[in-house]
PDB file of N, CA and C in Angstrom:
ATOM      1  N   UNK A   1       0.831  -1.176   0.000  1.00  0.00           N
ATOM      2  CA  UNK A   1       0.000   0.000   0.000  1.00  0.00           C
ATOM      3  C   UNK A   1       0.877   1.240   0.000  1.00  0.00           C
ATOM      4  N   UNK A   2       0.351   2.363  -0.399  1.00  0.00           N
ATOM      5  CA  UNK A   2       1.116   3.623   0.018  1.00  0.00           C
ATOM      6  C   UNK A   2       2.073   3.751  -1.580  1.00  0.00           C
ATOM      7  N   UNK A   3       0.993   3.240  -2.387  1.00  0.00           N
ATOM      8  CA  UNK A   3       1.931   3.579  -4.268  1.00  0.00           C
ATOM      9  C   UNK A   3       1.175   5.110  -4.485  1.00  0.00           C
ATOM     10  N   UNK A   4       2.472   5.886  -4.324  1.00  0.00           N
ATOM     11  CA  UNK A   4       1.851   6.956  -5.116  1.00  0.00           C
ATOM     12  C   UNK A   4       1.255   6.903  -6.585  1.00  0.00           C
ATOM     13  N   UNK A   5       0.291   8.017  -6.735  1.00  0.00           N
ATOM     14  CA  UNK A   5       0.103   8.357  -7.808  1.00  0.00           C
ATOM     15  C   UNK A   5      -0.366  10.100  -8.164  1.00  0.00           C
ATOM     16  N   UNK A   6      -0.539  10.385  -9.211  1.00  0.00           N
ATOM     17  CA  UNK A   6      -0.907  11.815  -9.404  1.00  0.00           C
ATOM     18  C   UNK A   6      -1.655  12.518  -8.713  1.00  0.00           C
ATOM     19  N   UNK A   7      -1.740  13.238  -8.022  1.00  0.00           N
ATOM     20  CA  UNK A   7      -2.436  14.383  -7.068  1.00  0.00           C
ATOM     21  C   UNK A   7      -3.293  14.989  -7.552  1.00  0.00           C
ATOM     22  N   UNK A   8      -3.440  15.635  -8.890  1.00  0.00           N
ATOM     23  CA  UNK A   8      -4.582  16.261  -9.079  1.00  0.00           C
ATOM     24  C   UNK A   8      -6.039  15.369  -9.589  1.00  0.00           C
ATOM     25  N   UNK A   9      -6.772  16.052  -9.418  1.00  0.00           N
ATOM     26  CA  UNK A   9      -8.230  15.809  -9.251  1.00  0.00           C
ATOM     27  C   UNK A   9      -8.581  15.041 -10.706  1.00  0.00           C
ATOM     28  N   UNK A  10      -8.618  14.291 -11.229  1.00  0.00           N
ATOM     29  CA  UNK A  10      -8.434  13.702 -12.464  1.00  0.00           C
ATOM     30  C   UNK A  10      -9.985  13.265 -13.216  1.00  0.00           C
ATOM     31  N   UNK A  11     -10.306  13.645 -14.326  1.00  0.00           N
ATOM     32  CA  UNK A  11     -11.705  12.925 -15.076  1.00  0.00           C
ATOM     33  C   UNK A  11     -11.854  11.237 -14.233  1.00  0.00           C
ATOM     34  N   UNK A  12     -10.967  10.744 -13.770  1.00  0.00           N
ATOM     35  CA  UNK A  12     -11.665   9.662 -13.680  1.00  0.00           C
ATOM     36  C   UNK A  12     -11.801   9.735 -11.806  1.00  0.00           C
ATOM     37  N   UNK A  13     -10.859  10.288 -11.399  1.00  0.00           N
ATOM     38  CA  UNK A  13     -11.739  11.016  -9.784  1.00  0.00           C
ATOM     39  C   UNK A  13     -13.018  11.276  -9.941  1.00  0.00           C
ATOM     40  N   UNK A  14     -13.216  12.233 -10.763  1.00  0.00           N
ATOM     41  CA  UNK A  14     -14.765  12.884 -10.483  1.00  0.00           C
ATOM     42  C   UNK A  14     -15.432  11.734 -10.529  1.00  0.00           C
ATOM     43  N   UNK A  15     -15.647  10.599 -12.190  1.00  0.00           N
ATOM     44  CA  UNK A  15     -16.278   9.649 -12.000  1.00  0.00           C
ATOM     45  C   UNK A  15     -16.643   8.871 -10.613  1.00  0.00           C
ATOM     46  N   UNK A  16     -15.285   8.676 -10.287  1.00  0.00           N
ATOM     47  CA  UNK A  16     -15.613   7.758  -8.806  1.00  0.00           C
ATOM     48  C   UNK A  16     -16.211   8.410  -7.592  1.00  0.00           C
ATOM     49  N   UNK A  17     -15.819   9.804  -7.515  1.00  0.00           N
ATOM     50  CA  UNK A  17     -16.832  10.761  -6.493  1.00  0.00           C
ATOM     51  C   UNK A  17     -18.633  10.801  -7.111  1.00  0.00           C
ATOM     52  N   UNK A  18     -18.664  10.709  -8.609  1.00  0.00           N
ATOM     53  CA  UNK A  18     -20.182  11.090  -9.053  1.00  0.00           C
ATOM     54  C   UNK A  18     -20.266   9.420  -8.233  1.00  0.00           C
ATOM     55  N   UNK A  19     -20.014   8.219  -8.989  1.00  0.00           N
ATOM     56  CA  UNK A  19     -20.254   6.675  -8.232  1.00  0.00           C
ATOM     57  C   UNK A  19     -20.940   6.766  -6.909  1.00  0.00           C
ATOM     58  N   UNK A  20     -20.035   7.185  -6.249  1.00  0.00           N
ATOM     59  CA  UNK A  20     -20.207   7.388  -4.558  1.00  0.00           C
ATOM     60  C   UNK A  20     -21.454   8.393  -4.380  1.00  0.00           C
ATOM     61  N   UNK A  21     -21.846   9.473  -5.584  1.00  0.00           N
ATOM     62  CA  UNK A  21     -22.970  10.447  -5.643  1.00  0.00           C
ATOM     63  C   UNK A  21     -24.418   9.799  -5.434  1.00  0.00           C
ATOM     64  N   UNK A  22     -24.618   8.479  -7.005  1.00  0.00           N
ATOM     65  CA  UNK A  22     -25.652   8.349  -6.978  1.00  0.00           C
ATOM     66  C   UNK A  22     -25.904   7.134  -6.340  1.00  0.00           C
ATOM     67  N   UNK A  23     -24.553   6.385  -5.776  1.00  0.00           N
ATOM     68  CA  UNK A  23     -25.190   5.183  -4.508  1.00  0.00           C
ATOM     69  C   UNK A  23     -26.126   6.033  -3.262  1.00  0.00           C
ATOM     70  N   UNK A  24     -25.206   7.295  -2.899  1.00  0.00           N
ATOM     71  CA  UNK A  24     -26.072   7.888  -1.865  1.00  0.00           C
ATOM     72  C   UNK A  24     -27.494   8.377  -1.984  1.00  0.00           C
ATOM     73  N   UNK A  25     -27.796   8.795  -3.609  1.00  0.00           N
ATOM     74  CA  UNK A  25     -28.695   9.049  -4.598  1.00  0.00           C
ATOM     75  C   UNK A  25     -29.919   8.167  -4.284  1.00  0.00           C
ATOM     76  N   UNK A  26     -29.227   7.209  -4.543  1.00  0.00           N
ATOM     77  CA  UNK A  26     -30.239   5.051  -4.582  1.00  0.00           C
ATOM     78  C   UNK A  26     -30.578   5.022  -3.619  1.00  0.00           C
ATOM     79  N   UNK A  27     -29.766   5.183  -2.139  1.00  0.00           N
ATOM     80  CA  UNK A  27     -30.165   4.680  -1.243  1.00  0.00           C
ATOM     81  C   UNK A  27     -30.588   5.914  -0.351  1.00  0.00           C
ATOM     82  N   UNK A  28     -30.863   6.902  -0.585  1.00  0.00           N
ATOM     83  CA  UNK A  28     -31.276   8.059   0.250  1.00  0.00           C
ATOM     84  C   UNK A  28     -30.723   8.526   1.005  1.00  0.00           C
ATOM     85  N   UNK A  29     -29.072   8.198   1.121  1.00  0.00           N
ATOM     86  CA  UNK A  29     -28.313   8.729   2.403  1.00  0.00           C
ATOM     87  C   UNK A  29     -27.299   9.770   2.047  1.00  0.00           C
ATOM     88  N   UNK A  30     -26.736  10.146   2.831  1.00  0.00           N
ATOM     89  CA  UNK A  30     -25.553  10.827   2.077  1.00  0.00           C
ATOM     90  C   UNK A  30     -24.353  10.411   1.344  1.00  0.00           C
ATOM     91  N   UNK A  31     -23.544  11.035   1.023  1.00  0.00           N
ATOM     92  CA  UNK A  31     -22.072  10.662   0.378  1.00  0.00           C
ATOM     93  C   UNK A  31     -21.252  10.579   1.613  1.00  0.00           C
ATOM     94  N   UNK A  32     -21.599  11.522   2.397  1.00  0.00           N
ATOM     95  CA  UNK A  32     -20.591  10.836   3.920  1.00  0.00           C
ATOM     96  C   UNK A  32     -20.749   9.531   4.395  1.00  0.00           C
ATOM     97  N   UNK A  33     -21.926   9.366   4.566  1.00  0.00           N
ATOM     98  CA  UNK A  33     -22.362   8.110   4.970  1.00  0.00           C
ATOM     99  C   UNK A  33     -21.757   7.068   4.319  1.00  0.00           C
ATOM    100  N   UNK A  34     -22.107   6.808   2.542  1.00  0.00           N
ATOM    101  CA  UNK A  34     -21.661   5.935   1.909  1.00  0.00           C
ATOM    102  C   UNK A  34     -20.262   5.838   1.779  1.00  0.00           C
ATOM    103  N   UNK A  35     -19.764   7.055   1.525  1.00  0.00           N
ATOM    104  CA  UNK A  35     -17.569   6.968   2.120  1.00  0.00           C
ATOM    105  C   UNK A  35     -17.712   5.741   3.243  1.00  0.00           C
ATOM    106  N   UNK A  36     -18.058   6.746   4.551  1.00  0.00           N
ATOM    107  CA  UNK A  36     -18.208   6.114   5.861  1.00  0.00           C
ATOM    108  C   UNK A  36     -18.305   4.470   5.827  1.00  0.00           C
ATOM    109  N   UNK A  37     -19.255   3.710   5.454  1.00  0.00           N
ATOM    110  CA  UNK A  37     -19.665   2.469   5.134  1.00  0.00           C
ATOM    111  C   UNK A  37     -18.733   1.935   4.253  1.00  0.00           C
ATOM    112  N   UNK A  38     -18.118   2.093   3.455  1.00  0.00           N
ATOM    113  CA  UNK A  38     -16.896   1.638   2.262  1.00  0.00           C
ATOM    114  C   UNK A  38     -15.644   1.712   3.327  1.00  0.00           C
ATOM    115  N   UNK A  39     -15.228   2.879   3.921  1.00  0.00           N
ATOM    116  CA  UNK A  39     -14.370   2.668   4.623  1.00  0.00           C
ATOM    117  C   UNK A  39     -14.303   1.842   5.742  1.00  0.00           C
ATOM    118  N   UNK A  40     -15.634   1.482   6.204  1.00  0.00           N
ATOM    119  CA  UNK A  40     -15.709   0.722   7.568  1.00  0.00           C
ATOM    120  C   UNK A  40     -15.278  -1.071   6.548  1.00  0.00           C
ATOM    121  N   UNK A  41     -15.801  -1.356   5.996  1.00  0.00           N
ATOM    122  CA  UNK A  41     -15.617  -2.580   4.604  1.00  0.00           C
ATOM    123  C   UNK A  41     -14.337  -2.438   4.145  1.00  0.00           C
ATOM    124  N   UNK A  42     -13.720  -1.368   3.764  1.00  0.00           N
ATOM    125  CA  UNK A  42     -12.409  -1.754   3.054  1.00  0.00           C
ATOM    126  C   UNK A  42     -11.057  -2.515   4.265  1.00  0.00           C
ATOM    127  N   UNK A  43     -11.864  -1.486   5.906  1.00  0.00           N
ATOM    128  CA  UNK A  43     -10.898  -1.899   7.165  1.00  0.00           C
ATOM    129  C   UNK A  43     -11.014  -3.254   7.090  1.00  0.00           C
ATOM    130  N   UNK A  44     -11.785  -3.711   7.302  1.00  0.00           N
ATOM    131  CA  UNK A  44     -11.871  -5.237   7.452  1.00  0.00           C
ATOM    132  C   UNK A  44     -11.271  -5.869   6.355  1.00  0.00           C
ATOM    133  N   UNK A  45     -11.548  -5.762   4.902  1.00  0.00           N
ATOM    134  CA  UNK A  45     -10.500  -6.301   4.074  1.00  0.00           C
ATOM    135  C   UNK A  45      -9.099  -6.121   4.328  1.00  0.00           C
ATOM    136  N   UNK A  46      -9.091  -4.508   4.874  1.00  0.00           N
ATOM    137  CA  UNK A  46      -7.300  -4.436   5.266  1.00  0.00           C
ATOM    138  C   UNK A  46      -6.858  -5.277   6.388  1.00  0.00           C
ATOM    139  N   UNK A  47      -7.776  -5.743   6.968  1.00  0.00           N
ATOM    140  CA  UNK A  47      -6.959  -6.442   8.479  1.00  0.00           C
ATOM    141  C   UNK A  47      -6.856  -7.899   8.264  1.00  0.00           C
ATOM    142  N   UNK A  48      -7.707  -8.248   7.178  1.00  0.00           N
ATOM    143  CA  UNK A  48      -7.697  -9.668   7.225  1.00  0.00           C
ATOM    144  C   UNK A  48      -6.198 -10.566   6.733  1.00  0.00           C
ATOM    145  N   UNK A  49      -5.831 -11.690   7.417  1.00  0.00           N
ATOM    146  CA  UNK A  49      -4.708 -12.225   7.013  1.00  0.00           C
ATOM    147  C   UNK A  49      -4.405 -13.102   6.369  1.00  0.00           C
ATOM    148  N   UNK A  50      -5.472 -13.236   5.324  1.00  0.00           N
ATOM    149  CA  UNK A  50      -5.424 -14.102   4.355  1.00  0.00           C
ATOM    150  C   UNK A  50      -4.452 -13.584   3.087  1.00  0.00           C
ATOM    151  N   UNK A  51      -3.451 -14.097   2.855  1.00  0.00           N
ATOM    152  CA  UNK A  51      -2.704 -13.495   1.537  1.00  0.00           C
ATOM    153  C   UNK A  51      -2.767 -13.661   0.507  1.00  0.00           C
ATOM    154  N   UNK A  52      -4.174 -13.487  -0.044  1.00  0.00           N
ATOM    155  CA  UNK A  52      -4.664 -13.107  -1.310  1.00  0.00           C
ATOM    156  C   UNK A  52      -5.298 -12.070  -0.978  1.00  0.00           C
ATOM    157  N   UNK A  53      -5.742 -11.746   0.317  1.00  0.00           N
ATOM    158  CA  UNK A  53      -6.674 -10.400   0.309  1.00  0.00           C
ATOM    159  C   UNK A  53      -5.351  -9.847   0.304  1.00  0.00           C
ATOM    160  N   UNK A  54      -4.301 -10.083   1.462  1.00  0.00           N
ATOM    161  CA  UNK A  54      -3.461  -8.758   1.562  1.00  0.00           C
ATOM    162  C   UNK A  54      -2.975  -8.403  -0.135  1.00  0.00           C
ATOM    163  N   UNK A  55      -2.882  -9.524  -0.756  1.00  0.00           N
ATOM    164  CA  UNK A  55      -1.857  -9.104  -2.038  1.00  0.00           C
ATOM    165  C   UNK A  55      -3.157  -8.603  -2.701  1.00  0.00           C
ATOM    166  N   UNK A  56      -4.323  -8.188  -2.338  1.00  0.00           N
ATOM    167  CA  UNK A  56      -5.301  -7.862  -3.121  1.00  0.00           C
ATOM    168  C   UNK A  56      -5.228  -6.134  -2.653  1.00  0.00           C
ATOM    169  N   UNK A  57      -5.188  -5.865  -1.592  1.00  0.00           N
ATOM    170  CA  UNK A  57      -5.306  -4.524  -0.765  1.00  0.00           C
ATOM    171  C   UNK A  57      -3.746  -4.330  -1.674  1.00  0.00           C
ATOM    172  N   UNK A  58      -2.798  -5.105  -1.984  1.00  0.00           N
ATOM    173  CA  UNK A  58      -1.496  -4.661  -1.139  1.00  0.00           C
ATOM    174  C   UNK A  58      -1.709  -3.890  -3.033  1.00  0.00           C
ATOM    175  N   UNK A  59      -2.133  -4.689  -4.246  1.00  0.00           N
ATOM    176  CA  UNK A  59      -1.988  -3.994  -5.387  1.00  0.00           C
ATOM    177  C   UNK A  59      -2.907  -2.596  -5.778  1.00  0.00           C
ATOM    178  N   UNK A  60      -3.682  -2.170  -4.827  1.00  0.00           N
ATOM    179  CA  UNK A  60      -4.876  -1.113  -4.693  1.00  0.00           C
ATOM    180  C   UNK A  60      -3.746   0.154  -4.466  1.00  0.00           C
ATOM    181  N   UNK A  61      -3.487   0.784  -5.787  1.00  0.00           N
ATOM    182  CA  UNK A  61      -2.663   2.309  -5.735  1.00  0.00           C
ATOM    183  C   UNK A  61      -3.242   3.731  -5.026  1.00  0.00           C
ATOM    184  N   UNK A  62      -2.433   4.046  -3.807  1.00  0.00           N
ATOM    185  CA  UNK A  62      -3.198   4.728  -2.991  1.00  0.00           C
ATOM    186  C   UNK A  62      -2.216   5.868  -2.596  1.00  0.00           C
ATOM    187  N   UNK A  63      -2.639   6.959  -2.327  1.00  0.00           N
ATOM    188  CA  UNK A  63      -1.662   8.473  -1.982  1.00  0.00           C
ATOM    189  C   UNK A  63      -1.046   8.042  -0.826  1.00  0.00           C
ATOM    190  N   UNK A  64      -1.948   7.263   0.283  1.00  0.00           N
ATOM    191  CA  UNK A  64      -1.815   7.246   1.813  1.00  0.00           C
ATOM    192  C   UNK A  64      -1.254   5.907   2.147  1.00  0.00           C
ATOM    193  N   UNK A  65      -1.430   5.577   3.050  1.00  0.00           N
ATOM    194  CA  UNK A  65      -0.941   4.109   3.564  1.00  0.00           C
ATOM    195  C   UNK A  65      -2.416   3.263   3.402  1.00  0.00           C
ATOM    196  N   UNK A  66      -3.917   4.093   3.525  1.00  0.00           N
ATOM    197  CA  UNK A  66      -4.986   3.112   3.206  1.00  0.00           C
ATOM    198  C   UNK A  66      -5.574   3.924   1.992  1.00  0.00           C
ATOM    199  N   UNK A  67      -6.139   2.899   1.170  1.00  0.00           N
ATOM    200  CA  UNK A  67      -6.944   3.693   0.242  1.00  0.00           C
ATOM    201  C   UNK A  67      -8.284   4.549   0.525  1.00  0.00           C
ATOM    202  N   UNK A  68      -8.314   5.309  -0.552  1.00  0.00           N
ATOM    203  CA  UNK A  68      -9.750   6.177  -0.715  1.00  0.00           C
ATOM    204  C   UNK A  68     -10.652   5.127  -0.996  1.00  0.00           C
ATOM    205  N   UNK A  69     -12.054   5.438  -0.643  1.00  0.00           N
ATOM    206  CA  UNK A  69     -13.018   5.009  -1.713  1.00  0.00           C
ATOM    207  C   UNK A  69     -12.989   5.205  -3.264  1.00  0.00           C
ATOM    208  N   UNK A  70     -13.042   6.263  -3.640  1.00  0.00           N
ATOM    209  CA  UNK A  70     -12.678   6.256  -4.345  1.00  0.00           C
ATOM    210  C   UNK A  70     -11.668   6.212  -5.389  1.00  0.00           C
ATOM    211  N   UNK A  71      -9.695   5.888  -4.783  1.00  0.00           N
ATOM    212  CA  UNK A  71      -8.769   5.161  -5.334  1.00  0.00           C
ATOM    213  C   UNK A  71      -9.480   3.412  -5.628  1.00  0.00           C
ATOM    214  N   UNK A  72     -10.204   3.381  -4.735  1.00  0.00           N
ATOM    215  CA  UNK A  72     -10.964   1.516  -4.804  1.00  0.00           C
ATOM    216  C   UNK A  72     -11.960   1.365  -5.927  1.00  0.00           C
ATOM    217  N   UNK A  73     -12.818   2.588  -5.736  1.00  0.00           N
ATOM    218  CA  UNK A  73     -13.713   2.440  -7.030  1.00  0.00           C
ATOM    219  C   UNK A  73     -12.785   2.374  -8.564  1.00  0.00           C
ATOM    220  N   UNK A  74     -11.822   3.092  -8.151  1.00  0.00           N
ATOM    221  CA  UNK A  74     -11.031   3.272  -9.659  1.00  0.00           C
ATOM    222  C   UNK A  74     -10.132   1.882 -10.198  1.00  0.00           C
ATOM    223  N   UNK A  75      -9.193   1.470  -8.906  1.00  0.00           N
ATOM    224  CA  UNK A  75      -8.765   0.367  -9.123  1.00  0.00           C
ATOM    225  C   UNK A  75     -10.045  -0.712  -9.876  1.00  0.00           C
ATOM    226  N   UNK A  76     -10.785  -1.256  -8.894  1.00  0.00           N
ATOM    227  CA  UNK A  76     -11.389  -2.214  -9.120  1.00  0.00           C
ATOM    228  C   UNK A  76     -12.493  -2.103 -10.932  1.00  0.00           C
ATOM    229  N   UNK A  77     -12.270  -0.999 -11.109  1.00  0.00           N
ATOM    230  CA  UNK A  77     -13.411  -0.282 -12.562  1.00  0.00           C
ATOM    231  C   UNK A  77     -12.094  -1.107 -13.293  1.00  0.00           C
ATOM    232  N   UNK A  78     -10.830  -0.504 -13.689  1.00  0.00           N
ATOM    233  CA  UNK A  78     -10.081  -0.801 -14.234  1.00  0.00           C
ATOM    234  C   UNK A  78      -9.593  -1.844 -14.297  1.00  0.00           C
ATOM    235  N   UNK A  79      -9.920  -2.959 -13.160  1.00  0.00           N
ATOM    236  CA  UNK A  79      -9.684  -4.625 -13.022  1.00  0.00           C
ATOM    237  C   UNK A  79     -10.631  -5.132 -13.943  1.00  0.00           C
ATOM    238  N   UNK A  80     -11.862  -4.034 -14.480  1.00  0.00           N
ATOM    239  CA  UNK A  80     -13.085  -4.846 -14.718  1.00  0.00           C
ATOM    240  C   UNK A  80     -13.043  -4.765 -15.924  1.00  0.00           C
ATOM    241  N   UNK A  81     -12.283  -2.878 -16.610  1.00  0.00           N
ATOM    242  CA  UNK A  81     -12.263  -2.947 -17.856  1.00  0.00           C
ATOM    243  C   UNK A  81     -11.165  -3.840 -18.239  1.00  0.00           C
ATOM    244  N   UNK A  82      -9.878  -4.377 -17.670  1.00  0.00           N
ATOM    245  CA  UNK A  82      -9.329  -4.807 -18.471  1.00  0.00           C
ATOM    246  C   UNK A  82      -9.640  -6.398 -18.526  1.00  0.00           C
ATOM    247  N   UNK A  83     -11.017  -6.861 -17.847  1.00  0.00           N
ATOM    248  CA  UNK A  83     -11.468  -7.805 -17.892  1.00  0.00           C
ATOM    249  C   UNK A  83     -10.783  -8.878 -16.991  1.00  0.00           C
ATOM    250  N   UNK A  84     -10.033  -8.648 -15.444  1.00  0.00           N
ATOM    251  CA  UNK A  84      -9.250  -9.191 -15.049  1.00  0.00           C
ATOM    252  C   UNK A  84     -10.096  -8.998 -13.679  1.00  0.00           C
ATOM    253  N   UNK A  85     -11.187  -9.670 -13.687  1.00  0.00           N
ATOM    254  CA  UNK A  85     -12.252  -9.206 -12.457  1.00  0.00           C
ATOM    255  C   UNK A  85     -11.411 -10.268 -11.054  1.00  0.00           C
ATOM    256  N   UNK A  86     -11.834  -9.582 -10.109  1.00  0.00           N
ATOM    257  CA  UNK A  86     -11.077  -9.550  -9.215  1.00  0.00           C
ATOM    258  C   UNK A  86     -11.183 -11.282  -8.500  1.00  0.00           C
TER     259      UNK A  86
END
């Protein structure tokens, strides 16, 4: 964890912030909330010690030491376009 990547706000950021928009959209709650809930889910994937999850967390490119929601939405979109589903 902790692979940098580019800092600015990027076309495919926004995508993954609009993502996170209209789940909160669907389900009537907010975008804090739905962050909130992804992050409480991604912890538990991060703690688990199975080493396929870790090497699963460990390939998720992130600014910080844990990922964003939305670095996750992006990773995992791009696992999907290149047809290499997770």
């Amino acid at each position: 964890m902790g692979k940098k990547k580019s800092g600015s706000k990027t076309a495919k950021r926004i995508v993954a912030e609009n993502t996170i928009r209209k789940i909160a959209e669907r389900d009537g709650v907010s975008t804090e909330y739905v962050r909130k809930q992804m992050q409480i889910a991604m912890l538990n994937g991060l703690c688990s010690t199975d080493p396929k999850v870790k090497a699963f967390w460990d390939a998720v490119p992130c600014e910080k030491d844990i990922p964003t929601p939305e670095e996750l939405i992006l990773y995992i979109s791009e696992m999907v376009r290149r047809k290499k589903i997770i």
